[in-house]
N, C-alpha and C. Protein backbone atom coordinates (compact mmCIF):
# COMPACT_ATOMS: atom_id res chain seq x y z
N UNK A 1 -23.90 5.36 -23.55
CA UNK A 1 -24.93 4.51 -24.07
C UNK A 1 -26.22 4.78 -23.29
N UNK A 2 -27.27 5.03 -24.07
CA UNK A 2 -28.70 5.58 -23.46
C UNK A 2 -29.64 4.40 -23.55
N UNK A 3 -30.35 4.62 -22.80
CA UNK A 3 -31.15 3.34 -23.19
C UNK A 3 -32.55 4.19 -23.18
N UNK A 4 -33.32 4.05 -24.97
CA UNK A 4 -35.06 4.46 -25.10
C UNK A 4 -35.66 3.35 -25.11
N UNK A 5 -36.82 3.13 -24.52
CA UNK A 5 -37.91 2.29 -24.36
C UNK A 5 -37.77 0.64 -24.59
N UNK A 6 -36.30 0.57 -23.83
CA UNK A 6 -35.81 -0.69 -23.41
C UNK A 6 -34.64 -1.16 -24.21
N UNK A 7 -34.23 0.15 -25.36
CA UNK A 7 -33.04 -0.22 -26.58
C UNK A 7 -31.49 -0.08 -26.32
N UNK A 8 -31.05 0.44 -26.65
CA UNK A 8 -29.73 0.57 -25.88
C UNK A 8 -29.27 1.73 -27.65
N UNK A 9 -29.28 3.25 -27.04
CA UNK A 9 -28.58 3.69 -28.16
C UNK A 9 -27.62 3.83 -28.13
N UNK A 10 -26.87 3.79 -29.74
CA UNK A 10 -25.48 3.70 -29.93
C UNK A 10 -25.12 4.80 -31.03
N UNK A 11 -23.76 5.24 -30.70
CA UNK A 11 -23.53 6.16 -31.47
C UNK A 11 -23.31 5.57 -33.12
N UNK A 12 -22.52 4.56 -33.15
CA UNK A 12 -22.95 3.73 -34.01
C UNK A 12 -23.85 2.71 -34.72
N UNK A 13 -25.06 2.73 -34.36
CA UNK A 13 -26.23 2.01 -34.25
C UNK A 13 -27.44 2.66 -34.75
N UNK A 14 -27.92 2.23 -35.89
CA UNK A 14 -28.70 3.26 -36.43
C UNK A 14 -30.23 2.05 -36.88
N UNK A 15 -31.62 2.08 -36.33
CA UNK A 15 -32.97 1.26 -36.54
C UNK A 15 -33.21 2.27 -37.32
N UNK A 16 -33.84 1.52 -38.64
CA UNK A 16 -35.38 1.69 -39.59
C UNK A 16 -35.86 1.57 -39.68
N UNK A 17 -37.32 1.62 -40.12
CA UNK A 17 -37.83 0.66 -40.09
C UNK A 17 -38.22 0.87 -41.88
N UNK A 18 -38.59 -0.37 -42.21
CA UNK A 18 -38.52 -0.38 -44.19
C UNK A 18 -39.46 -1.76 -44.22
N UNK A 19 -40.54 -1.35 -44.81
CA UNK A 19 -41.40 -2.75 -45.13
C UNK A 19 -41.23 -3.32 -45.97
N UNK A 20 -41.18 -4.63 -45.78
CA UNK A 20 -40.44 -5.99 -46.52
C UNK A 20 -41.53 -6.50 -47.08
N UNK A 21 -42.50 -6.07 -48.14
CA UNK A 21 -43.47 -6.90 -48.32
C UNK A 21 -43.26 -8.43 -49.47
N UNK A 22 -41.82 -7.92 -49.95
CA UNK A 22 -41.83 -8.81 -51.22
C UNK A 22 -40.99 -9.93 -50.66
N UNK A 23 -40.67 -9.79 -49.81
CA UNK A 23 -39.79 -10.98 -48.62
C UNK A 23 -40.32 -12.35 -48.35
N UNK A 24 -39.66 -13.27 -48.31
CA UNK A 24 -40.28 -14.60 -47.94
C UNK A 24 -40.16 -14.74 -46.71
N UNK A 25 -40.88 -15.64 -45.72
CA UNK A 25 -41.02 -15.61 -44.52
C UNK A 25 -39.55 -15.85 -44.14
N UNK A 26 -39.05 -17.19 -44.88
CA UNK A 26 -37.66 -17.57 -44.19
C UNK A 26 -36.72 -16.02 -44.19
N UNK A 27 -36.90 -15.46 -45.89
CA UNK A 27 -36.39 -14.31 -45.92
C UNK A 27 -35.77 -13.11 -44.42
N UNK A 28 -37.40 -12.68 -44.17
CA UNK A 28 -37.66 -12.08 -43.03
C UNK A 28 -37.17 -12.16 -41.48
N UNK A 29 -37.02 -14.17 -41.36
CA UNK A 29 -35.93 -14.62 -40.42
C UNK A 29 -35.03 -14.51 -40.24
N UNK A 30 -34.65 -14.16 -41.41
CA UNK A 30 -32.92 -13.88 -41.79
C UNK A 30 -32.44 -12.92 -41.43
N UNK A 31 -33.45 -11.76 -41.73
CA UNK A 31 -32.87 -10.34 -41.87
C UNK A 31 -33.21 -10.40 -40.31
N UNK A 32 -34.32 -10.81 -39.32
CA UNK A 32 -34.31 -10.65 -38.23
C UNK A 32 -33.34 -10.97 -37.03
N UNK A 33 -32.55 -12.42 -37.34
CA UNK A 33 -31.36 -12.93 -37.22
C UNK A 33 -29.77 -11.62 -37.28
N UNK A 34 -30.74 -11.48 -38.56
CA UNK A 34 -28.98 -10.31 -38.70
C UNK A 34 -29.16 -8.96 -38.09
N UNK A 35 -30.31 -8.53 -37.57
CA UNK A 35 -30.37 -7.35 -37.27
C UNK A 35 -29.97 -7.81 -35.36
N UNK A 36 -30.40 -8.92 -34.83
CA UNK A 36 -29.93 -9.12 -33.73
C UNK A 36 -28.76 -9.03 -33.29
N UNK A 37 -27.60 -10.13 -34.52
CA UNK A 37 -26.36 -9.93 -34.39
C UNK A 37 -25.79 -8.68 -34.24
N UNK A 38 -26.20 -7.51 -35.43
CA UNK A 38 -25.81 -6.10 -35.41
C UNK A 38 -25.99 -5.83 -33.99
N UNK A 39 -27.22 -5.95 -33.32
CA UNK A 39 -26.99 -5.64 -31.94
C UNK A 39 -26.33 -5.48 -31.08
N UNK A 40 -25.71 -7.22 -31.06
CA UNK A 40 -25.14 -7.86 -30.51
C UNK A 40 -23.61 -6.93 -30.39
N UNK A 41 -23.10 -6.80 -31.98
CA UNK A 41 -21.64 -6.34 -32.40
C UNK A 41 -21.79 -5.31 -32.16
N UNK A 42 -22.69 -4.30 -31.76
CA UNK A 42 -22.75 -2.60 -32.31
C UNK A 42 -21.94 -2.42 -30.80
N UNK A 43 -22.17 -2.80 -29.00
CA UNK A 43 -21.29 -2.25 -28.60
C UNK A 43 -19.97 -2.40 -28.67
N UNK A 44 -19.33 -3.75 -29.16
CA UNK A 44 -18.13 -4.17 -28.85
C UNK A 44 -17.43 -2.88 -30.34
N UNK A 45 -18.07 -2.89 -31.37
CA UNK A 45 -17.40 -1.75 -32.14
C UNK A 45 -17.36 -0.21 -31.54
N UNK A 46 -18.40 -0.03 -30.76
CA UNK A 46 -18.38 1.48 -30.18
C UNK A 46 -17.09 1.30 -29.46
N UNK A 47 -17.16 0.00 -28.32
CA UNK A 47 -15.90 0.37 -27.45
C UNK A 47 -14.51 0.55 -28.06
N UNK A 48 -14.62 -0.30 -29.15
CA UNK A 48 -13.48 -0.66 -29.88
C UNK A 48 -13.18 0.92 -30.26
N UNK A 49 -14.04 1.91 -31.01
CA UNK A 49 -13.92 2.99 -31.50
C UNK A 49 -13.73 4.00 -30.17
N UNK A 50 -13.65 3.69 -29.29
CA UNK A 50 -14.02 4.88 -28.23
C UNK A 50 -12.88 4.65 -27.33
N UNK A 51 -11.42 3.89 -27.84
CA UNK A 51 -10.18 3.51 -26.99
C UNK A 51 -9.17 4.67 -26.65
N UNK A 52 -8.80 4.84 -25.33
CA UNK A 52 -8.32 5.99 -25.34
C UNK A 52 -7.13 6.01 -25.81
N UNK A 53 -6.46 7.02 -26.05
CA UNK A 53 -5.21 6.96 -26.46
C UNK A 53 -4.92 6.78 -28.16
N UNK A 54 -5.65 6.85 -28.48
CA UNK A 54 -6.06 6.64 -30.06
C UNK A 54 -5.70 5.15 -30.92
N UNK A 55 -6.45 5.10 -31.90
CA UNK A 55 -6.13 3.78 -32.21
C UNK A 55 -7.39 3.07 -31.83
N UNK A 56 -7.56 1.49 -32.17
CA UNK A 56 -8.22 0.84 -31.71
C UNK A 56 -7.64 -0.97 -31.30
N UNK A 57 -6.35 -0.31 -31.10
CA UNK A 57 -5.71 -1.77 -30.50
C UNK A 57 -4.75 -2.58 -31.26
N UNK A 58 -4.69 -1.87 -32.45
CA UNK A 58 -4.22 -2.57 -33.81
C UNK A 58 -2.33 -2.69 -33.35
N UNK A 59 -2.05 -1.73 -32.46
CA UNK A 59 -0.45 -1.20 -32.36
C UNK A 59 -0.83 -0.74 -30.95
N UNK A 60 0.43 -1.13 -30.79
CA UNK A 60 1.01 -0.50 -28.96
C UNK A 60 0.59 0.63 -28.95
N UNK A 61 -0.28 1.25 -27.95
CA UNK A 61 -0.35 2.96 -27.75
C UNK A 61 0.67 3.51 -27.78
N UNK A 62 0.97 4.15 -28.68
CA UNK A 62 2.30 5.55 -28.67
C UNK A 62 3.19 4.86 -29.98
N UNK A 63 2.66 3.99 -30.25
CA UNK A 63 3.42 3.81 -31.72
C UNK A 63 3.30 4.48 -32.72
N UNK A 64 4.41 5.35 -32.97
CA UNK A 64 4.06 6.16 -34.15
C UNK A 64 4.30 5.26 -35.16
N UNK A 65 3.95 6.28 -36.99
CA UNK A 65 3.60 5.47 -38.28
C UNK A 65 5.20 5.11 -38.32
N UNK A 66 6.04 6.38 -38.31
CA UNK A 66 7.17 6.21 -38.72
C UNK A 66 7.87 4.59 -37.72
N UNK A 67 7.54 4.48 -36.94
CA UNK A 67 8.20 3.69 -36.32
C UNK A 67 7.80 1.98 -36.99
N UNK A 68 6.52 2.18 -37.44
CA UNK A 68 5.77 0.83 -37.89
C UNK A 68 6.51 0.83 -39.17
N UNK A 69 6.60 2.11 -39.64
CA UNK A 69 7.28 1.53 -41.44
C UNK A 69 8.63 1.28 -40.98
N UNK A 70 9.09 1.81 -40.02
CA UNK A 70 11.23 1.38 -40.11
C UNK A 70 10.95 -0.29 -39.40
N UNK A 71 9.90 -0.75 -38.45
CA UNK A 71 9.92 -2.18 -38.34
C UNK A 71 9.57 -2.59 -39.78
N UNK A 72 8.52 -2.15 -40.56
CA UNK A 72 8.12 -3.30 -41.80
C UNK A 72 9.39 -3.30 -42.51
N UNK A 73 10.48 -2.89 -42.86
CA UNK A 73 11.43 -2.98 -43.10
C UNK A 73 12.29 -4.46 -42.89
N UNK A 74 12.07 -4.56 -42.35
CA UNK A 74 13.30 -5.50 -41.41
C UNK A 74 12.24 -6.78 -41.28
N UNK A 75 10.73 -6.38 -41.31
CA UNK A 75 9.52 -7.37 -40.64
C UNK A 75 8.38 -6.96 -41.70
N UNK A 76 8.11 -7.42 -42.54
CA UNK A 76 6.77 -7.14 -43.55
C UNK A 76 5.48 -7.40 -42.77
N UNK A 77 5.99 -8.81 -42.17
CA UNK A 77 4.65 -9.19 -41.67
C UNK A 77 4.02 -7.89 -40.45
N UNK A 78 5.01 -7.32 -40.32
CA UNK A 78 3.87 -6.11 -39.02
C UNK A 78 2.74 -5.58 -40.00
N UNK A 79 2.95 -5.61 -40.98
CA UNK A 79 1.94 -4.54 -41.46
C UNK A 79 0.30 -5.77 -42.34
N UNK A 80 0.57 -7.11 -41.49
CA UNK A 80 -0.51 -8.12 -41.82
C UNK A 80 -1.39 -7.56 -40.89
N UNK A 81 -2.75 -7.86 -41.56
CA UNK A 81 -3.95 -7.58 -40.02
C UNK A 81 -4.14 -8.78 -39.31
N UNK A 82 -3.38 -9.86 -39.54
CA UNK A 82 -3.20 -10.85 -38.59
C UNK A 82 -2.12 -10.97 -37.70
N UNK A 83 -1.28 -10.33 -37.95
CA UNK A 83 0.04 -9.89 -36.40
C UNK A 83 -0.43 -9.14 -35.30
N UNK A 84 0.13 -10.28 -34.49
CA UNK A 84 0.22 -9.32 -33.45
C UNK A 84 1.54 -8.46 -33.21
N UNK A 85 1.15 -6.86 -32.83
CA UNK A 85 2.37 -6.28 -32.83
C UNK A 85 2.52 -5.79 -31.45
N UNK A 86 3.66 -6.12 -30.52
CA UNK A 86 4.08 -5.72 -29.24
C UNK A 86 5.23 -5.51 -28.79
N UNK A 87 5.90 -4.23 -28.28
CA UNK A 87 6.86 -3.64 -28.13
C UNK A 87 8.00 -4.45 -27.09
């Protein structure tokens, strides 16, 4: 992560700039609001993307596919994106 003229670049993190002239002020708040948040989220997704061992946390490191489909077998719910799955 680099930091230009006080920003913080991200490999995932991409500024435009695009003039909003037909925008309402509240409009403009909004989008300013959401471009902060993006900020905010852009490192926790880099780290998330940059986990060693591959993966991003979803499954035990070293879990192979085959092993996740012979549990969904027996366990459907492993394959919810709301389980937690741990060996």
């Amino acid at each position: 992560m680099k930091k230009t003229n006080g920003i913080r670049s991200l490999k995932y993190l991409r500024e435009f700039t695009t003039p909003l002239p037909n925008l309402s002020i509240e409009e403009k708040k909004v989008i300013s609001k959401l471009i902060d948040a993006v900020r905010l989220l852009a490192p926790l997704y880099e780290k998330q993307m940059s986990v060693k061992g591959g993966g991003a946390g979803f499954y035990p490191i070293g879990l192979t596919k085959e092993e996740i489909e012979q549990a969904s077998l027996t366990n459907p719910e492993i394959l919810s994106p709301y389980t937690i799955v741990e060996r």
